[in-house]
C-alpha atoms as a PDB file:
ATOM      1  CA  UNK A   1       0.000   0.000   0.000  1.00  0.00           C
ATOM      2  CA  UNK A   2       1.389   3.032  -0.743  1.00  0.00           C
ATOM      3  CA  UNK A   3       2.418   6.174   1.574  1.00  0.00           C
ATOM      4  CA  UNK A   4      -0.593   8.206   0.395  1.00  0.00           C
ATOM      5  CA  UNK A   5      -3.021   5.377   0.752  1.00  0.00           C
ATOM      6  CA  UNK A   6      -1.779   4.353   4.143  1.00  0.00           C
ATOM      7  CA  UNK A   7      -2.756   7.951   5.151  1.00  0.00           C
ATOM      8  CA  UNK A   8      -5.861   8.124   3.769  1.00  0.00           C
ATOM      9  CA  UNK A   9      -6.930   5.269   5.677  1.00  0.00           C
ATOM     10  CA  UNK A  10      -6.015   7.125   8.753  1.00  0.00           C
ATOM     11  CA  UNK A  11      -2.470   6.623   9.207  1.00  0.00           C
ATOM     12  CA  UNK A  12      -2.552  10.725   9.450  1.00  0.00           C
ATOM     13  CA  UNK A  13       0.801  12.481  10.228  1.00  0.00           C
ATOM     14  CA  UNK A  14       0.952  16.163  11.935  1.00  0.00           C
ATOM     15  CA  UNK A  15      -0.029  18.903  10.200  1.00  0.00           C
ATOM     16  CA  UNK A  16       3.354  20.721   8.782  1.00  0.00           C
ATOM     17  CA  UNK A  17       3.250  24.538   8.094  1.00  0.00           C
ATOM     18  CA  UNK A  18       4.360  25.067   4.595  1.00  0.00           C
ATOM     19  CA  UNK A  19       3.899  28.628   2.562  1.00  0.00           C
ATOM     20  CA  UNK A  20       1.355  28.597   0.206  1.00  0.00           C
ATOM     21  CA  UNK A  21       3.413  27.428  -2.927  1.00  0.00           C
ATOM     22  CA  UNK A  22       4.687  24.430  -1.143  1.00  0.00           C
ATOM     23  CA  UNK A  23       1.465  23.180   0.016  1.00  0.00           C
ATOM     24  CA  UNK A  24       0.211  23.399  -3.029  1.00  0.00           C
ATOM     25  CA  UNK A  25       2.645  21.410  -4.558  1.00  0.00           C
ATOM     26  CA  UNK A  26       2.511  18.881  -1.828  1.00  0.00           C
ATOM     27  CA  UNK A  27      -1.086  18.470  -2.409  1.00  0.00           C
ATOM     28  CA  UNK A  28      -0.253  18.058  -6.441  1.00  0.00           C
ATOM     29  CA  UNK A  29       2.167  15.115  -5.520  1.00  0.00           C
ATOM     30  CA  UNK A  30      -0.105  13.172  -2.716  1.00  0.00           C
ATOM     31  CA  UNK A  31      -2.925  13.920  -5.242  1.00  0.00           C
ATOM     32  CA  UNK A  32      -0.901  12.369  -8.008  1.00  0.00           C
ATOM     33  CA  UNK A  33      -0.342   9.272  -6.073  1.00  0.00           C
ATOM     34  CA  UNK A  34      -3.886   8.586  -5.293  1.00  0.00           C
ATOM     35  CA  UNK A  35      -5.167   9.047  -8.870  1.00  0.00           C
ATOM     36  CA  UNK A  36      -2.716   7.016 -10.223  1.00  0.00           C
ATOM     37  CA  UNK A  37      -3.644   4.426  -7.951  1.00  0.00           C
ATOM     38  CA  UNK A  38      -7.013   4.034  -7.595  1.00  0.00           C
ATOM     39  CA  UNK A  39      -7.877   6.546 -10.035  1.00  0.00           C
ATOM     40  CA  UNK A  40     -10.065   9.490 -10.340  1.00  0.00           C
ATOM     41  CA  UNK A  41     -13.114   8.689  -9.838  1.00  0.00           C
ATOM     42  CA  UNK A  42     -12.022   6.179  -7.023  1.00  0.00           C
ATOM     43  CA  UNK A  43     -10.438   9.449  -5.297  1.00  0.00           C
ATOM     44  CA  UNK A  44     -12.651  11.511  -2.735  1.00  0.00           C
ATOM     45  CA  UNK A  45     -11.095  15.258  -1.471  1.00  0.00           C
ATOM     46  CA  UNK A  46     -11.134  13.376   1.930  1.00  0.00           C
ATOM     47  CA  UNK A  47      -8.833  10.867   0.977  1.00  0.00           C
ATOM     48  CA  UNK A  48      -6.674  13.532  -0.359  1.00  0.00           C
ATOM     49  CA  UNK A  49      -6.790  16.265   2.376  1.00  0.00           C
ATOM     50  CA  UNK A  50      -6.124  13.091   4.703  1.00  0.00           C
ATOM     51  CA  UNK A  51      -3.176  11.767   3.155  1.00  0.00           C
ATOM     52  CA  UNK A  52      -2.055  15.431   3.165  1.00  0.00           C
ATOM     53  CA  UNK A  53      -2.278  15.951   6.921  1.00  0.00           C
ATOM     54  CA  UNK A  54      -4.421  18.876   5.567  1.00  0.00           C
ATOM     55  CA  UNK A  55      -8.800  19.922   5.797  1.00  0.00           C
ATOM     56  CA  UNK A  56     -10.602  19.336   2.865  1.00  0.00           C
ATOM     57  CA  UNK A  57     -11.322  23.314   2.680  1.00  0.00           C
ATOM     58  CA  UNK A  58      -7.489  23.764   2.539  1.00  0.00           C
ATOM     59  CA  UNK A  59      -8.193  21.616  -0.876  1.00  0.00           C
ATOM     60  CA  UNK A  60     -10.925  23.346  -2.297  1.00  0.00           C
ATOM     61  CA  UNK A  61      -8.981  27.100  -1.140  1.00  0.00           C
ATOM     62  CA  UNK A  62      -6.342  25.858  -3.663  1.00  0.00           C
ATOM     63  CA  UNK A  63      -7.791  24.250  -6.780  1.00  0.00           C
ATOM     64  CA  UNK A  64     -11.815  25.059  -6.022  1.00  0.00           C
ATOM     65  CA  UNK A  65     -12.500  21.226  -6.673  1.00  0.00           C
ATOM     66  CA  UNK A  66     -11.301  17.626  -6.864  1.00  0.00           C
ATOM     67  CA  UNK A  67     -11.581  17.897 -11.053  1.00  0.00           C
ATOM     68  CA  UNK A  68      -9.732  21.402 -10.468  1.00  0.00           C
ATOM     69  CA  UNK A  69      -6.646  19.601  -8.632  1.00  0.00           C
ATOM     70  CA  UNK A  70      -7.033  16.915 -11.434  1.00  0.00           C
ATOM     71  CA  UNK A  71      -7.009  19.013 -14.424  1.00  0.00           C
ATOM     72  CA  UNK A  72      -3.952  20.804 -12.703  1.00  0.00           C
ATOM     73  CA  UNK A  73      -1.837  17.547 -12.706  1.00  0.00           C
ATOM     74  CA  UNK A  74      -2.948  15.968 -16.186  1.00  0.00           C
ATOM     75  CA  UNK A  75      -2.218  19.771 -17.641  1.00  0.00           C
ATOM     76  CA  UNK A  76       1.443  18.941 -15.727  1.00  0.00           C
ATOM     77  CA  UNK A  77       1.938  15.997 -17.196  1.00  0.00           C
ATOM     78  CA  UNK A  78       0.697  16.288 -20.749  1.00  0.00           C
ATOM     79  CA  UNK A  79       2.772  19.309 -21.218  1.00  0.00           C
ATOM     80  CA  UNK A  80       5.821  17.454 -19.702  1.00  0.00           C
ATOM     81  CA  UNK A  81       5.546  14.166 -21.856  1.00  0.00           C
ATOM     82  CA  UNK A  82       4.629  16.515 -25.033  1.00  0.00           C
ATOM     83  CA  UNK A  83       7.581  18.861 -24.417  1.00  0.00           C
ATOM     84  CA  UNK A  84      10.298  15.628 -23.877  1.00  0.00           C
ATOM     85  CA  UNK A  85       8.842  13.682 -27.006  1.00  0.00           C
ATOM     86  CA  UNK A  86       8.608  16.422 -29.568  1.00  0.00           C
ATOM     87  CA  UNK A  87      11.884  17.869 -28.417  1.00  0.00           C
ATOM     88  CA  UNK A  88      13.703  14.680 -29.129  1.00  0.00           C
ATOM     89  CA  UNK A  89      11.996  14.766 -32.326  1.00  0.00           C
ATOM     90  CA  UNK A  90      13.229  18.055 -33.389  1.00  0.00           C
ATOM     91  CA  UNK A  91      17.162  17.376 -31.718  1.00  0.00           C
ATOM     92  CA  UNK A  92      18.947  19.690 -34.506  1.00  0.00           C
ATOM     93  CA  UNK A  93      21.504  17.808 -37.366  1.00  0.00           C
ATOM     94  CA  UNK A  94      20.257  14.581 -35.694  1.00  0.00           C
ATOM     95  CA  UNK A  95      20.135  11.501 -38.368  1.00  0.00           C
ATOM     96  CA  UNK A  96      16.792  10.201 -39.605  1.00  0.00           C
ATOM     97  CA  UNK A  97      17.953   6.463 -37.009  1.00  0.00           C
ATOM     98  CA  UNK A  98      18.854   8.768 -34.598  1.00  0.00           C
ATOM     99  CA  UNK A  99      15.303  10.711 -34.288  1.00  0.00           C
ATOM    100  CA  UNK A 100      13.644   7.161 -34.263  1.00  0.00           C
ATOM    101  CA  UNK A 101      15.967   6.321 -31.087  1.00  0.00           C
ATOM    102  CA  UNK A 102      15.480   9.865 -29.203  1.00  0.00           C
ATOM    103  CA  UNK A 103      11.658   9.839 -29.640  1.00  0.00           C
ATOM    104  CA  UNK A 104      11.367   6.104 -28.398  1.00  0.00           C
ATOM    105  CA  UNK A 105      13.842   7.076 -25.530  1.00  0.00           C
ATOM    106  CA  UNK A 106      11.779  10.191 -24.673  1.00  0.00           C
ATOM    107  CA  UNK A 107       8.689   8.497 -24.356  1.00  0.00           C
ATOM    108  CA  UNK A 108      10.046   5.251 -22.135  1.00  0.00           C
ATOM    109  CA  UNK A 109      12.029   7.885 -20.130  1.00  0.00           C
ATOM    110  CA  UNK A 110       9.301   9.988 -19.458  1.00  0.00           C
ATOM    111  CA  UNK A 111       7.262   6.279 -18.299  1.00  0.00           C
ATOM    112  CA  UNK A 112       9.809   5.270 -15.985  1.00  0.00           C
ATOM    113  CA  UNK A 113      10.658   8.787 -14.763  1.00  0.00           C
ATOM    114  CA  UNK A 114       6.928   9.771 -14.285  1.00  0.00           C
ATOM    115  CA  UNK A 115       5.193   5.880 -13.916  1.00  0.00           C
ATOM    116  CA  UNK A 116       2.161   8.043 -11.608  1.00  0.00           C
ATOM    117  CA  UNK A 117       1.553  10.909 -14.600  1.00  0.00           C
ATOM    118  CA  UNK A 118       1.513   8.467 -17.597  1.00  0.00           C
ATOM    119  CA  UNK A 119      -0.665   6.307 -15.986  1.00  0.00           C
ATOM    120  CA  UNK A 120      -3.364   8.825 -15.356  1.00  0.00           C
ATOM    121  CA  UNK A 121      -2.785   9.991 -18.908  1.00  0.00           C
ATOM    122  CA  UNK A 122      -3.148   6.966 -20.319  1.00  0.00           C
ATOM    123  CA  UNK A 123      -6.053   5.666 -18.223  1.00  0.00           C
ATOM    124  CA  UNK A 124      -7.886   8.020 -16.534  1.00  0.00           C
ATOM    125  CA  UNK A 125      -7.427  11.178 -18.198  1.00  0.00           C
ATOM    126  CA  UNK A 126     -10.127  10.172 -21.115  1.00  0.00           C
ATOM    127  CA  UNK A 127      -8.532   9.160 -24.671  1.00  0.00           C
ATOM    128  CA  UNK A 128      -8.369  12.994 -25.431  1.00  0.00           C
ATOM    129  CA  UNK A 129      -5.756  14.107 -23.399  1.00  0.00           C
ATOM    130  CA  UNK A 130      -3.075  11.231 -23.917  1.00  0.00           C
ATOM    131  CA  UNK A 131      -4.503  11.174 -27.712  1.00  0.00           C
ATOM    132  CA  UNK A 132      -3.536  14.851 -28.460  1.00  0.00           C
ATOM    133  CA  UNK A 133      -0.245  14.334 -27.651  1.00  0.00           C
ATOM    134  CA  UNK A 134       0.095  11.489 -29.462  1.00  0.00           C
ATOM    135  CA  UNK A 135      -1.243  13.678 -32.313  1.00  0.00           C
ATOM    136  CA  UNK A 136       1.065  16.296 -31.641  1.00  0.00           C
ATOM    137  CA  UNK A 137       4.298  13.975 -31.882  1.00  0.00           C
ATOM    138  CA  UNK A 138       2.824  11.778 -34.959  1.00  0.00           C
ATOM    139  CA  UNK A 139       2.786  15.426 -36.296  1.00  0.00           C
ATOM    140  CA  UNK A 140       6.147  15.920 -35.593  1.00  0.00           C
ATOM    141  CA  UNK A 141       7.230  12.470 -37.386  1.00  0.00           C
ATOM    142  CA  UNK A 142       4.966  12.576 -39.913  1.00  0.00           C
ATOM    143  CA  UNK A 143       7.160  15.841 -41.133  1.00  0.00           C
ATOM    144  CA  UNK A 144       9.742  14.580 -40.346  1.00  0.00           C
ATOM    145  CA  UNK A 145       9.235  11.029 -42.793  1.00  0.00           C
ATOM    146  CA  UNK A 146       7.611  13.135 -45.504  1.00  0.00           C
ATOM    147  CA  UNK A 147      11.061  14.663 -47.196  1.00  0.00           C
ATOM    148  CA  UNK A 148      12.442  10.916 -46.274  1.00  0.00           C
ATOM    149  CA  UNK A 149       9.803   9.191 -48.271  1.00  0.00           C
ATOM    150  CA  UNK A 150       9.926  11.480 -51.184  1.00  0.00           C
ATOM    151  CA  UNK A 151      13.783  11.387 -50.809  1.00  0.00           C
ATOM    152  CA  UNK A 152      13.370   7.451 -51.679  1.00  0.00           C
ATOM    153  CA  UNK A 153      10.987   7.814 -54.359  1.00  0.00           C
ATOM    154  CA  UNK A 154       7.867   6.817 -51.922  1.00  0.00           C
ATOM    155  CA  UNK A 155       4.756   8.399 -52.232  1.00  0.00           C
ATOM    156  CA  UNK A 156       5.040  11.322 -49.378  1.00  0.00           C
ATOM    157  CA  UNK A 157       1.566  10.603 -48.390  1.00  0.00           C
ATOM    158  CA  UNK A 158       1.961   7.770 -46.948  1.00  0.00           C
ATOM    159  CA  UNK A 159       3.937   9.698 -44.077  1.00  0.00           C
ATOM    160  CA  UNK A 160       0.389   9.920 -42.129  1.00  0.00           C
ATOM    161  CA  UNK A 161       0.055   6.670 -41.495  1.00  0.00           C
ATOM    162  CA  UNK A 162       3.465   5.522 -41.561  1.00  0.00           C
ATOM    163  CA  UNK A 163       3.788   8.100 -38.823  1.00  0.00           C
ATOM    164  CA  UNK A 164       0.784   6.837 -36.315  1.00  0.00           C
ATOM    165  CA  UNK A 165       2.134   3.180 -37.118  1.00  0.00           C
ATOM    166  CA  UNK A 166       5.657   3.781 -35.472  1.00  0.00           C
ATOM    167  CA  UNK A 167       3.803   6.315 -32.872  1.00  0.00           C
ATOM    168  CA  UNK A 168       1.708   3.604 -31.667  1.00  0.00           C
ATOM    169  CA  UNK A 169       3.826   1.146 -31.845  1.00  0.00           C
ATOM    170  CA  UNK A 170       6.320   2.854 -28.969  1.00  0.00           C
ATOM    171  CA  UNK A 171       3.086   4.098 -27.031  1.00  0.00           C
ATOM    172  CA  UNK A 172       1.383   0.533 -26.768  1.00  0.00           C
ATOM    173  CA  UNK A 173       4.866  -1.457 -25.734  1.00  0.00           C
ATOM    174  CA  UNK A 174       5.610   1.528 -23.300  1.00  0.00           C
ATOM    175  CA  UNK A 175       1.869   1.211 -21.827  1.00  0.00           C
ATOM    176  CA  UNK A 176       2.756  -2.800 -21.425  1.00  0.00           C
ATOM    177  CA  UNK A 177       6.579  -2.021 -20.461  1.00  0.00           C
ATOM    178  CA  UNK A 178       4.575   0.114 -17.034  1.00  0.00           C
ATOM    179  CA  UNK A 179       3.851  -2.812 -15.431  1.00  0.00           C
ATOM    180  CA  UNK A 180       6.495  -5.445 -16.026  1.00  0.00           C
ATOM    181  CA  UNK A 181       9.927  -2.987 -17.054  1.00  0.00           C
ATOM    182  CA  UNK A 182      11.000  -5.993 -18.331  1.00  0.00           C
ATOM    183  CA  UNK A 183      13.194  -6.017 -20.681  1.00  0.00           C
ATOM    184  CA  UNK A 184      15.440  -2.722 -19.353  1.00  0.00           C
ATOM    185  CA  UNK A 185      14.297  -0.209 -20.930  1.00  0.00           C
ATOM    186  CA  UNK A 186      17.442   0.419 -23.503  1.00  0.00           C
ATOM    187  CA  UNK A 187      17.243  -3.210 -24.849  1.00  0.00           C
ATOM    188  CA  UNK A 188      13.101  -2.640 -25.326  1.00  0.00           C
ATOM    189  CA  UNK A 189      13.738   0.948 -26.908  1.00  0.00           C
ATOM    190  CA  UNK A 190      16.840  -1.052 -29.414  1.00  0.00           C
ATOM    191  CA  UNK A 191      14.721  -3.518 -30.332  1.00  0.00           C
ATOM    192  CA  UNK A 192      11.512  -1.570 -30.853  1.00  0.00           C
ATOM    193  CA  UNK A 193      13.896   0.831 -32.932  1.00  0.00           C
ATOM    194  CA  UNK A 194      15.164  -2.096 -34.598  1.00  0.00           C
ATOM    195  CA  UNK A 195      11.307  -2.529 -35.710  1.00  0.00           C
ATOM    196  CA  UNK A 196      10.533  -0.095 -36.828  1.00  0.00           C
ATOM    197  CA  UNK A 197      13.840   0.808 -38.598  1.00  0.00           C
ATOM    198  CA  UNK A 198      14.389  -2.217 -40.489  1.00  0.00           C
ATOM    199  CA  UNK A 199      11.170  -2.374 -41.313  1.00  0.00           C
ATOM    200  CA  UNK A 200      11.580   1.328 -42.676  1.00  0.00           C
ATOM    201  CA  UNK A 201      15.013   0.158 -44.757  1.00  0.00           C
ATOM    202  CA  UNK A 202      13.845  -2.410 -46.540  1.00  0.00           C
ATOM    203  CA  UNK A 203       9.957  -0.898 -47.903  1.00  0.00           C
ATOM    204  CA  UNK A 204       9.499  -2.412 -51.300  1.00  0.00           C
ATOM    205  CA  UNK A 205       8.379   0.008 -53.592  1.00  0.00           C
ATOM    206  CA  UNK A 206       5.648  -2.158 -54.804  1.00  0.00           C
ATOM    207  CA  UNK A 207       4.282  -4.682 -51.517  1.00  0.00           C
ATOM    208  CA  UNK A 208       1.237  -7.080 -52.629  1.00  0.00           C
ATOM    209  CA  UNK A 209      -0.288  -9.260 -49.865  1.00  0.00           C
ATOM    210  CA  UNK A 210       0.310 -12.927 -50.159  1.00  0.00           C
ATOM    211  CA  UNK A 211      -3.039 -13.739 -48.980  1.00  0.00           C
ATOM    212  CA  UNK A 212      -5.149 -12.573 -51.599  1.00  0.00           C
END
């Protein structure tokens, strides 16, 4: 059970006097904790003012509401998984391997920096949230495989979904990798790399499907 949860179910520690900036971020991170755990809807205020050492009004004089603490943290984390991700995507000189590496990287990075955020973004936060970033980086890629594809005489339209292919690809194994973080991360990012890569190397210019 974790810290948080042991508090909430009464385990309450003194109250500690904090300014108003650190309480508030203390309430962000036990918050955090509880959502990712049992989720949102699973989450009261008392819970979290509990595991706080804190009232509930002390809750509501910060964020008005339980959905205003929770919009707080999933705007935290979104912009923080968005900004790592498209940021490797856009490293400067990088090679076209090299992108493919830093934007799987970013995003398994980001999961095993940040396990509590990505699971409420990719669980409780609705499919929006978690799906506009994805949308953001496919974006990103999609530009980035466009030139490439042309480059190679390819049809640059087929960037789109070429793009949401590889996206997806990293975003479900990461989703799986949460729970088990087996393999280590760098031999799961090399090998979905290796994927997606080789995959990407040897496109024939002309595929037909062997079942029809």
């Amino acid at each position: 059970m974790s810290q948080a949860k042991e508090q909430a179910a009464g385990e309450v520690t003194p109250r500690v006097r904090m300014s108003g900036v650190e309480r508030r971020e203390q309430l962000i991170e036990v918050a955090r904790a509880l959502f990712a755990e049992n989720g949102v809807d699973a989450t009261s205020v008392e819970e979290i003012a509990a595991a706080a050492a804190v009232s509930k009004p002390i809750v509501y004089e910060h964020f008005g509401s339980k959905d205003g603490l929770y919009a707080v943290i999933v705007d935290r984390e979104a912009r923080r998984l968005d900004s790592a991700v498209c940021e490797a995507l856009d490293t400067p000189n990088a090679r076209y391997r090299e992108i493919v590496e830093r934007g799987t990287l970013a995003l398994l990075d980001y999961i095993d920096d940040c396990p509590e955020g990505f699971r409420i973004l990719s669980r409780d936060s609705g499919s929006n949230t978690y799906a506009s970033i994805l949308s953001d980086v496919t974006i990103h890629a999609e530009e980035i495989m466009r030139s490439q594809l042309a480059h190679h005489g390819f049809d640059p339209d087929l960037a789109r979904p070429m793009a949401q292919a590889i996206v997806g690809l990293v975003s479900m194994a990461g989703q799986a990798w949460l729970e088990t973080r087996q393999p280590p991360k760098d031999v799961l990012a090399a090998q979905l790399v290796n994927l997606a890569w080789n995959g990407l190397a040897n496109l024939q210019h002309h595929p037909t499907l062997t079942v029809r």
